[in-house]
PDB file of N, CA and C in Angstrom:
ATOM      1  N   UNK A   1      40.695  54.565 119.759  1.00  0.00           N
ATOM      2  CA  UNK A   1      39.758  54.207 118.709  1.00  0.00           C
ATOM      3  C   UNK A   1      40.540  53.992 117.414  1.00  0.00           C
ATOM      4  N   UNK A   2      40.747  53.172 116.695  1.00  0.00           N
ATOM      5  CA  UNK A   2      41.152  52.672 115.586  1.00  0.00           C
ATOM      6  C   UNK A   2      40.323  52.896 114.424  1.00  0.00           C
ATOM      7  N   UNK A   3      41.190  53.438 113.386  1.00  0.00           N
ATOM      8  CA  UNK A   3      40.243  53.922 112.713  1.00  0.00           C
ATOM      9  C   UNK A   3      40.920  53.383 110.979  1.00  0.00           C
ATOM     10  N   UNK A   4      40.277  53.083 110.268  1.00  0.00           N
ATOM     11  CA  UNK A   4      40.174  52.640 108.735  1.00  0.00           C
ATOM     12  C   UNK A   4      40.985  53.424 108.102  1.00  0.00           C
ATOM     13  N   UNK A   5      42.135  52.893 107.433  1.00  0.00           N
ATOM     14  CA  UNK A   5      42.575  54.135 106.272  1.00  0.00           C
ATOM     15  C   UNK A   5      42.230  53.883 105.181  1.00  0.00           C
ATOM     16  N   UNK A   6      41.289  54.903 104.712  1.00  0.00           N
ATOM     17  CA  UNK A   6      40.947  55.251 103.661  1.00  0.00           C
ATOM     18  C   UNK A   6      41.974  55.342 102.295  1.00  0.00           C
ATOM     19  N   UNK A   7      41.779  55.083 101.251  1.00  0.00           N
ATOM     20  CA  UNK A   7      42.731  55.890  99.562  1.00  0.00           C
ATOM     21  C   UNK A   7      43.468  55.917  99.996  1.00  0.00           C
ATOM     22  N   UNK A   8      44.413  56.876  99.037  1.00  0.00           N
ATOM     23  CA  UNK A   8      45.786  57.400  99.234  1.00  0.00           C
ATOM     24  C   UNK A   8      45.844  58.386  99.741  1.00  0.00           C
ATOM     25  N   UNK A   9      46.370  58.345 101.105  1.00  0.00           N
ATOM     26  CA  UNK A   9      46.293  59.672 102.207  1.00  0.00           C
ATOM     27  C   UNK A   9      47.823  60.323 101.893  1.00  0.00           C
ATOM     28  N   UNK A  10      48.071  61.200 101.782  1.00  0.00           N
ATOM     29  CA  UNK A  10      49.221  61.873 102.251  1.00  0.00           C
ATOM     30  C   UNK A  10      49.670  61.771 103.734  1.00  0.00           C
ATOM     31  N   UNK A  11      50.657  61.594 103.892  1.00  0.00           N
ATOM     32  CA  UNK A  11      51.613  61.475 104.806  1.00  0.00           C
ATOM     33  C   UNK A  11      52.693  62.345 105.144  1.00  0.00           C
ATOM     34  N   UNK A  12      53.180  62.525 106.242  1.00  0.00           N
ATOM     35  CA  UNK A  12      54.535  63.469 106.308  1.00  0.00           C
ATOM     36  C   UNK A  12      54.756  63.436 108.267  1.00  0.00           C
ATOM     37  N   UNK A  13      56.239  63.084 107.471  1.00  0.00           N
ATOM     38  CA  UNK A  13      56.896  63.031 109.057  1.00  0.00           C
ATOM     39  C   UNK A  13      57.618  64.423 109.197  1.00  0.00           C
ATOM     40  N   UNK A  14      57.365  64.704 110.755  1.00  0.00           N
ATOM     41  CA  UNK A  14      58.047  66.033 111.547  1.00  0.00           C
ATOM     42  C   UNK A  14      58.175  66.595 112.624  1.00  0.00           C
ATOM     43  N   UNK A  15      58.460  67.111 112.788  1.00  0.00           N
ATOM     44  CA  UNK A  15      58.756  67.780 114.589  1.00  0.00           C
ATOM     45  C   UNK A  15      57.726  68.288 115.061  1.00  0.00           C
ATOM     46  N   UNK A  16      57.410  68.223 116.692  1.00  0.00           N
ATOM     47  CA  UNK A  16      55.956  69.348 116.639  1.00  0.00           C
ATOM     48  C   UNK A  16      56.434  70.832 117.169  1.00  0.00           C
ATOM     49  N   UNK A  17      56.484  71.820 117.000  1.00  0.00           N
ATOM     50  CA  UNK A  17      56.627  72.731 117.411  1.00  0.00           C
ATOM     51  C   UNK A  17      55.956  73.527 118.175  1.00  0.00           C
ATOM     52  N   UNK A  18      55.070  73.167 118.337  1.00  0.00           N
ATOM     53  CA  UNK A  18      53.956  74.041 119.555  1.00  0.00           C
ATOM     54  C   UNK A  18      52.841  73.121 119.677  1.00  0.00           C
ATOM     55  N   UNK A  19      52.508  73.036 120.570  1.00  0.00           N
ATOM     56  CA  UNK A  19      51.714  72.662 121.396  1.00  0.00           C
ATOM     57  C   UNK A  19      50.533  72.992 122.369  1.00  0.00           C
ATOM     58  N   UNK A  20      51.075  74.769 122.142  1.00  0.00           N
ATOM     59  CA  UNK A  20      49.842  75.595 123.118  1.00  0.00           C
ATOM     60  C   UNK A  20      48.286  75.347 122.432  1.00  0.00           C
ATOM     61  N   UNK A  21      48.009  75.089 122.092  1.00  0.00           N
ATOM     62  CA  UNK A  21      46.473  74.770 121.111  1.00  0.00           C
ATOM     63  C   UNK A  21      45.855  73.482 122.129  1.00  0.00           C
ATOM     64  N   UNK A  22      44.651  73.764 122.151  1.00  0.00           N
ATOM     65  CA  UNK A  22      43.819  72.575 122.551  1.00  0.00           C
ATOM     66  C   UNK A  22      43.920  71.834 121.531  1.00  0.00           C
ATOM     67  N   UNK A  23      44.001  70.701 121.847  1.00  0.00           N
ATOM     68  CA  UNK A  23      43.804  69.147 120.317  1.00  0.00           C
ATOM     69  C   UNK A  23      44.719  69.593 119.393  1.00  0.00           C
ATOM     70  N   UNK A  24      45.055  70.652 119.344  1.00  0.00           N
ATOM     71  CA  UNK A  24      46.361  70.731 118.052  1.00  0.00           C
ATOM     72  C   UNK A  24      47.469  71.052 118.199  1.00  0.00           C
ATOM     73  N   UNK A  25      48.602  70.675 117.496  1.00  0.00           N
ATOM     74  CA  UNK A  25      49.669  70.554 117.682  1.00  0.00           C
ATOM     75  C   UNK A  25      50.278  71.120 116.060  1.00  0.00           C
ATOM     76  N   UNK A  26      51.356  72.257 116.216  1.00  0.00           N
ATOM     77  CA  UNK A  26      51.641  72.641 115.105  1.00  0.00           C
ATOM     78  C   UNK A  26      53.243  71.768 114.754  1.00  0.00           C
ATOM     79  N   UNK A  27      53.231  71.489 113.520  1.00  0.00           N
ATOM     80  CA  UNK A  27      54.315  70.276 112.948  1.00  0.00           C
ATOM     81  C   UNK A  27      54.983  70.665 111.843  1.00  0.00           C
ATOM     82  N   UNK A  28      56.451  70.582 111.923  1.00  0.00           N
ATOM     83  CA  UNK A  28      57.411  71.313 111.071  1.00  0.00           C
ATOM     84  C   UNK A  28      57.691  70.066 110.178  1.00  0.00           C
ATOM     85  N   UNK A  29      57.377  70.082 108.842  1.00  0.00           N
ATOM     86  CA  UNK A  29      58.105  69.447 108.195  1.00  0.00           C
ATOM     87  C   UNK A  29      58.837  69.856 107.266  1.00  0.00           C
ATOM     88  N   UNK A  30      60.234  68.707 107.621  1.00  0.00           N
ATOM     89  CA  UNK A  30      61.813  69.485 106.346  1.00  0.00           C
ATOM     90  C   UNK A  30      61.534  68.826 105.140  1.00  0.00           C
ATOM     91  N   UNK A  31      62.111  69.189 104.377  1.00  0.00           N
ATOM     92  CA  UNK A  31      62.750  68.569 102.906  1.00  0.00           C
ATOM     93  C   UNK A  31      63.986  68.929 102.302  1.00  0.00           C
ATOM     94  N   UNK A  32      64.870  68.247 101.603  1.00  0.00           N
ATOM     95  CA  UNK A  32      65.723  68.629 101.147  1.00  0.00           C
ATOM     96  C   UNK A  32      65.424  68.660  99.450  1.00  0.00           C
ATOM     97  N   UNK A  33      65.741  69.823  98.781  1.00  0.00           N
ATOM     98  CA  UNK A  33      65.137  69.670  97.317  1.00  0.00           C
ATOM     99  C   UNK A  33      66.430  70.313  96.915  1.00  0.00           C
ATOM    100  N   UNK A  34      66.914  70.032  95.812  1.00  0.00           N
ATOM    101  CA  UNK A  34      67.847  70.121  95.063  1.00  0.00           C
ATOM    102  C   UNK A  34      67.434  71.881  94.207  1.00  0.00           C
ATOM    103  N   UNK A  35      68.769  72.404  94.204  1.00  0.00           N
ATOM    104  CA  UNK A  35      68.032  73.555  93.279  1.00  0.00           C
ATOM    105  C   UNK A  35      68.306  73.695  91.703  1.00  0.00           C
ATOM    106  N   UNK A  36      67.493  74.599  91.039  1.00  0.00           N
ATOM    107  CA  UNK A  36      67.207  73.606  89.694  1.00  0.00           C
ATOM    108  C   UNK A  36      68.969  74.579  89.430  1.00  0.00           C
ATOM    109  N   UNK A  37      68.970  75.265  89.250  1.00  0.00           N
ATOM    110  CA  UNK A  37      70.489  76.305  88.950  1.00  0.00           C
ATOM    111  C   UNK A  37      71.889  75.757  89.329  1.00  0.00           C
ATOM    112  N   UNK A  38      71.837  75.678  90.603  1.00  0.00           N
ATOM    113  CA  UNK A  38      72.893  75.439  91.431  1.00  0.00           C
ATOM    114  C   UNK A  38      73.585  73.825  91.793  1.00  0.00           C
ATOM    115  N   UNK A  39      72.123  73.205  91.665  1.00  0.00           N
ATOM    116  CA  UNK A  39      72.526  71.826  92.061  1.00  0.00           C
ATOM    117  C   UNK A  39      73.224  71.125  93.523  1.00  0.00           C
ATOM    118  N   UNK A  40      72.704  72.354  94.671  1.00  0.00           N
ATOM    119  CA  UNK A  40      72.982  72.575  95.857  1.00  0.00           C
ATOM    120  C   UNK A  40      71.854  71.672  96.342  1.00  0.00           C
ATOM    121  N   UNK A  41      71.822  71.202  97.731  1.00  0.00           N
ATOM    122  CA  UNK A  41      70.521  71.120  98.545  1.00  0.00           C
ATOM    123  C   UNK A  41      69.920  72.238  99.225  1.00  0.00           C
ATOM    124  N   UNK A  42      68.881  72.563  98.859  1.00  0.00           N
ATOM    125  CA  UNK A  42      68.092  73.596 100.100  1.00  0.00           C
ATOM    126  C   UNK A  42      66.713  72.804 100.627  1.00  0.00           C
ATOM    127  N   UNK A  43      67.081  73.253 102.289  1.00  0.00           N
ATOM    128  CA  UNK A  43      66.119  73.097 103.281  1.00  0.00           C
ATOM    129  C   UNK A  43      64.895  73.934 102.992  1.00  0.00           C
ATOM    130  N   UNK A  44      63.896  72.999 102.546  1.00  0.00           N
ATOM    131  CA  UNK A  44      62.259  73.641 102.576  1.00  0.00           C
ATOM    132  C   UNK A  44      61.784  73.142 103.919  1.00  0.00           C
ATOM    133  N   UNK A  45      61.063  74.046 104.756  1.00  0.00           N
ATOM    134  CA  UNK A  45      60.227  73.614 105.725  1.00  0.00           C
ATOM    135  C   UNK A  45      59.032  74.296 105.206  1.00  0.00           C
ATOM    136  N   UNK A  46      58.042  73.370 105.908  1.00  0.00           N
ATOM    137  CA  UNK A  46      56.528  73.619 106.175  1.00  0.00           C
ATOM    138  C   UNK A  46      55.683  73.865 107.515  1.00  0.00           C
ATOM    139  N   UNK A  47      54.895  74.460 107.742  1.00  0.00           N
ATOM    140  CA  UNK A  47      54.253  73.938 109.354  1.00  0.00           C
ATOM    141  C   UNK A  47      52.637  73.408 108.574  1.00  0.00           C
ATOM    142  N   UNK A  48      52.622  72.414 109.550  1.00  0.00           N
ATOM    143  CA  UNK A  48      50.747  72.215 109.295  1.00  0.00           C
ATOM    144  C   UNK A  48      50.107  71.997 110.678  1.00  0.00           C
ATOM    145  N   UNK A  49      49.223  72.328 110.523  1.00  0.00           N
ATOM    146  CA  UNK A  49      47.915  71.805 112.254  1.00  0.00           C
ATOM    147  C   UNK A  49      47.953  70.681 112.181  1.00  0.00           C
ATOM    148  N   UNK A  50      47.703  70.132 113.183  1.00  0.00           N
ATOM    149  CA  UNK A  50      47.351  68.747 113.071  1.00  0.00           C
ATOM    150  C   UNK A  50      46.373  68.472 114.571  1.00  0.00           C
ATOM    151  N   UNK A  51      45.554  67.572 114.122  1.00  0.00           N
ATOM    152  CA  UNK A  51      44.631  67.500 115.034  1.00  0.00           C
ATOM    153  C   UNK A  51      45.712  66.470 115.908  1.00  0.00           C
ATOM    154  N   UNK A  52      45.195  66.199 117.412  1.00  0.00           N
ATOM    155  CA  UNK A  52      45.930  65.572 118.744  1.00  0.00           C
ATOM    156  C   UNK A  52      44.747  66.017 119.832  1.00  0.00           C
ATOM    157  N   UNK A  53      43.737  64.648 119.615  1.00  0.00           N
ATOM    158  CA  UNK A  53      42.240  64.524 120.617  1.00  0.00           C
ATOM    159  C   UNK A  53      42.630  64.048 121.690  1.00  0.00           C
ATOM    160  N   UNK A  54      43.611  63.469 122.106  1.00  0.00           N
ATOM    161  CA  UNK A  54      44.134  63.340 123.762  1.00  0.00           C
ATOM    162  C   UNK A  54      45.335  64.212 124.263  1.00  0.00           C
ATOM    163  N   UNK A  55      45.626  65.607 123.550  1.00  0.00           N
ATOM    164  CA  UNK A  55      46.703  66.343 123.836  1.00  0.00           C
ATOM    165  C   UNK A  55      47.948  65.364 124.574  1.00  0.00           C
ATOM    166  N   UNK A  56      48.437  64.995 123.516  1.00  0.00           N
ATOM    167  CA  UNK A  56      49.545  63.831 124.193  1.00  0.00           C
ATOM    168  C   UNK A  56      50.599  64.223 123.950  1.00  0.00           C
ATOM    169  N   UNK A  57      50.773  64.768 122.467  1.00  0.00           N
ATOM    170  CA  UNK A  57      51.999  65.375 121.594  1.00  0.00           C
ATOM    171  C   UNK A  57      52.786  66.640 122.484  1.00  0.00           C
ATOM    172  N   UNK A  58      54.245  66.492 122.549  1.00  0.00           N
ATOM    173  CA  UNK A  58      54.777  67.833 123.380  1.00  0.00           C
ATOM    174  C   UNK A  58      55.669  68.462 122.202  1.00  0.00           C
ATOM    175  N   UNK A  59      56.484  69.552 122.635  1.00  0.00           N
ATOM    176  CA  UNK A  59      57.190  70.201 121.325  1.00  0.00           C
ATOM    177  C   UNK A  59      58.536  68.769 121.362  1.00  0.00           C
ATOM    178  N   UNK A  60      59.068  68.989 120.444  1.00  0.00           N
ATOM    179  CA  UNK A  60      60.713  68.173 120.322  1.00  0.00           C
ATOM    180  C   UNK A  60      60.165  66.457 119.633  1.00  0.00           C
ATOM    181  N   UNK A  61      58.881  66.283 119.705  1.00  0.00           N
ATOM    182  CA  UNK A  61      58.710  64.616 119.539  1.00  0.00           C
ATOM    183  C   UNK A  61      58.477  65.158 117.683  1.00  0.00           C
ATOM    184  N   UNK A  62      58.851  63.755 117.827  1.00  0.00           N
ATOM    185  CA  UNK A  62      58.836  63.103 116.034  1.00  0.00           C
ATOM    186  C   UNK A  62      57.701  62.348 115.917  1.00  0.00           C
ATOM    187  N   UNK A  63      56.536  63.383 114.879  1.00  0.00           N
ATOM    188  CA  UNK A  63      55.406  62.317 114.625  1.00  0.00           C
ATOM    189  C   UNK A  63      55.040  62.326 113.391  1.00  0.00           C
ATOM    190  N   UNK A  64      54.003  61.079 112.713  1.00  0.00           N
ATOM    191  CA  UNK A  64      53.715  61.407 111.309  1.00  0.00           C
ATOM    192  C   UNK A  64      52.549  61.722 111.336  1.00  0.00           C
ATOM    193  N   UNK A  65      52.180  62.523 110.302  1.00  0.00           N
ATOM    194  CA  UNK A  65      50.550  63.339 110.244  1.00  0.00           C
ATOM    195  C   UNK A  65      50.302  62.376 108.872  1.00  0.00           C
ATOM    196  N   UNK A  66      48.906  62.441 109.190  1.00  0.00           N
ATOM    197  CA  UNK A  66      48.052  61.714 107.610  1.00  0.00           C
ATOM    198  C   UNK A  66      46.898  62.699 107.467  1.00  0.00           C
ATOM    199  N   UNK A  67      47.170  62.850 106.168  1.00  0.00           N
ATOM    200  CA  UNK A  67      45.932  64.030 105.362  1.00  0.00           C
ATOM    201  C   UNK A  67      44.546  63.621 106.084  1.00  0.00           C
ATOM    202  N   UNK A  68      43.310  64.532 106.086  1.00  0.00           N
ATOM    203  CA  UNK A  68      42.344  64.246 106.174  1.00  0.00           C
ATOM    204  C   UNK A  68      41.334  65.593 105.911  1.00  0.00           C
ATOM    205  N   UNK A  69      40.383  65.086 105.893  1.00  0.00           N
ATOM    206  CA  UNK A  69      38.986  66.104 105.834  1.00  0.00           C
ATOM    207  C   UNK A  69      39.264  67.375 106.940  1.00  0.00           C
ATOM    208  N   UNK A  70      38.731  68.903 106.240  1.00  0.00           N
ATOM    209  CA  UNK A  70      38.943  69.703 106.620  1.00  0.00           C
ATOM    210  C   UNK A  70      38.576  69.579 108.628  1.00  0.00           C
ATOM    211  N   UNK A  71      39.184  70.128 109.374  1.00  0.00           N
ATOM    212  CA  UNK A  71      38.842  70.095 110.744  1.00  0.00           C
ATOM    213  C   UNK A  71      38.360  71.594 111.268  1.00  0.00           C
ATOM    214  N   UNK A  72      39.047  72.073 111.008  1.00  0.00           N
ATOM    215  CA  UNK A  72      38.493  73.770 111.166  1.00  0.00           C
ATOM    216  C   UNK A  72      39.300  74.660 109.734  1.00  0.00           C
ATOM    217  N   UNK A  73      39.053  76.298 110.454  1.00  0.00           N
ATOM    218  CA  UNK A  73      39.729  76.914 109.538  1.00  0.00           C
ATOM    219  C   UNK A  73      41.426  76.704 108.618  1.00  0.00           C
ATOM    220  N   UNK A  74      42.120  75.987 109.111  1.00  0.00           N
ATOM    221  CA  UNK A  74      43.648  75.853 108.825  1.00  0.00           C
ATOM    222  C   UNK A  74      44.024  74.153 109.007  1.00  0.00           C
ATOM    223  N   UNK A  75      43.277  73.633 110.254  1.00  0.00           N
ATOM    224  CA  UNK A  75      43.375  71.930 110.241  1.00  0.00           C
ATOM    225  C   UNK A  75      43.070  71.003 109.198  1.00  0.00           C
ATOM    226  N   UNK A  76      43.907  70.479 108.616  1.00  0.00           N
ATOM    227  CA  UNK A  76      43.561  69.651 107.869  1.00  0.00           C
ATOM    228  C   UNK A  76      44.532  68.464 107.729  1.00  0.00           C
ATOM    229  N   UNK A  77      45.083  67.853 108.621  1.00  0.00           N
ATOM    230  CA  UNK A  77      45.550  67.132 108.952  1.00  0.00           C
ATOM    231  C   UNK A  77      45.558  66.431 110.696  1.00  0.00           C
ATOM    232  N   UNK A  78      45.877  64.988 110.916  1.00  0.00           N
ATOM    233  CA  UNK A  78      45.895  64.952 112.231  1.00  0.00           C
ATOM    234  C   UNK A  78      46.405  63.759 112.417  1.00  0.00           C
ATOM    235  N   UNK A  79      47.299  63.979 113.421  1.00  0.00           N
ATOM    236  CA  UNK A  79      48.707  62.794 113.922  1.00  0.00           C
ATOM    237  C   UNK A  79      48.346  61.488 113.708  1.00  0.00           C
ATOM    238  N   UNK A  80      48.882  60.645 113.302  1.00  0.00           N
ATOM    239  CA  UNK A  80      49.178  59.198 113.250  1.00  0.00           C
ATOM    240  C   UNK A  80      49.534  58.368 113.878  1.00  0.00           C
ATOM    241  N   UNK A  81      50.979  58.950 114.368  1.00  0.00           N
ATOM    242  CA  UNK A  81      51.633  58.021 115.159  1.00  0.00           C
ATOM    243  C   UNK A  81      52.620  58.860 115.749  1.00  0.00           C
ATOM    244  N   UNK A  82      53.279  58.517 116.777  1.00  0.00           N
ATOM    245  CA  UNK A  82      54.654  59.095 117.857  1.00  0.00           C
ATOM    246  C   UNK A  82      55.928  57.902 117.361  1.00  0.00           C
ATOM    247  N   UNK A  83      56.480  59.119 116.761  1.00  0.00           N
ATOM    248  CA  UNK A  83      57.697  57.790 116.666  1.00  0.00           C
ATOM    249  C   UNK A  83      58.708  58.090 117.153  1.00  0.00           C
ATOM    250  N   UNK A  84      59.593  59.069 117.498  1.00  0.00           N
ATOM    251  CA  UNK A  84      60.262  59.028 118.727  1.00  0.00           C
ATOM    252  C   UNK A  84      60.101  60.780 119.617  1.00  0.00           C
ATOM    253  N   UNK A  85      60.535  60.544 121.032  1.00  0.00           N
ATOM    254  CA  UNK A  85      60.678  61.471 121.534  1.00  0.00           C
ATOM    255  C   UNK A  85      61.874  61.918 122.352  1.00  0.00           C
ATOM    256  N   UNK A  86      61.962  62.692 122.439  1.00  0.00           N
ATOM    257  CA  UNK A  86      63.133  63.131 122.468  1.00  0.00           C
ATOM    258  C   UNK A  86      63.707  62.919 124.221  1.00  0.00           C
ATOM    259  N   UNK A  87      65.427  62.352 124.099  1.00  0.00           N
ATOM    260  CA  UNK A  87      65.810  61.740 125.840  1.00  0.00           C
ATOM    261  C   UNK A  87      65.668  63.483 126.608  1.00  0.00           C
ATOM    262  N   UNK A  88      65.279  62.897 127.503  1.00  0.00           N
ATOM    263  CA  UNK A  88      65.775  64.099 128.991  1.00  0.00           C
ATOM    264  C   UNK A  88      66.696  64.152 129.524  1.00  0.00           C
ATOM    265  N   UNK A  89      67.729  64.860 129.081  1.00  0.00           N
ATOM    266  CA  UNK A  89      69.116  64.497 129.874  1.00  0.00           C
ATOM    267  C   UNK A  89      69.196  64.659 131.313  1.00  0.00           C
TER     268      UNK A  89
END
């Protein structure tokens, strides 16, 4: 089902990290942010829910989430797209 994008959605690409959830899939996203002192890079990660209505998403794949209307208690986001997954050696 194809669906309309609305405004300015937030976006964010990341790893999924779990997968045990019906329809959801939990998603690590990195950043690199400069620190204000040091002028080093430090790794910020995040996790968010993300909704996944055909449980397709596995752990190790690279997907992007787009903001949306609350889904349950903690969901508030839900996958976009699969952009790569990872080889099986």
């Amino acid at each position: 089902m194809a669906r309309k994008e609305r405004g300015n959605r937030k976006t964010r690409v990341g790893v999924v990290v779990s997968d045990r959830m019906d329809k959801t899939v939990v998603v690590q996203v990195e950043q690199l942010v400069m620190h204000p002192l040091y002028k080093k890079y430090v790794r910020r990660r995040k996790k968010f829910k993300a909704h996944d209505e055909e449980n397709q998403y596995q752990v190790g794949d690279m997907v992007e989430i787009i903001e949306t209307r609350p889904l349950s208690k903690e969901k508030r986001w839900r996958v976009k797209r699969l952009i790569s997954r990872p080889e099986i050696k």
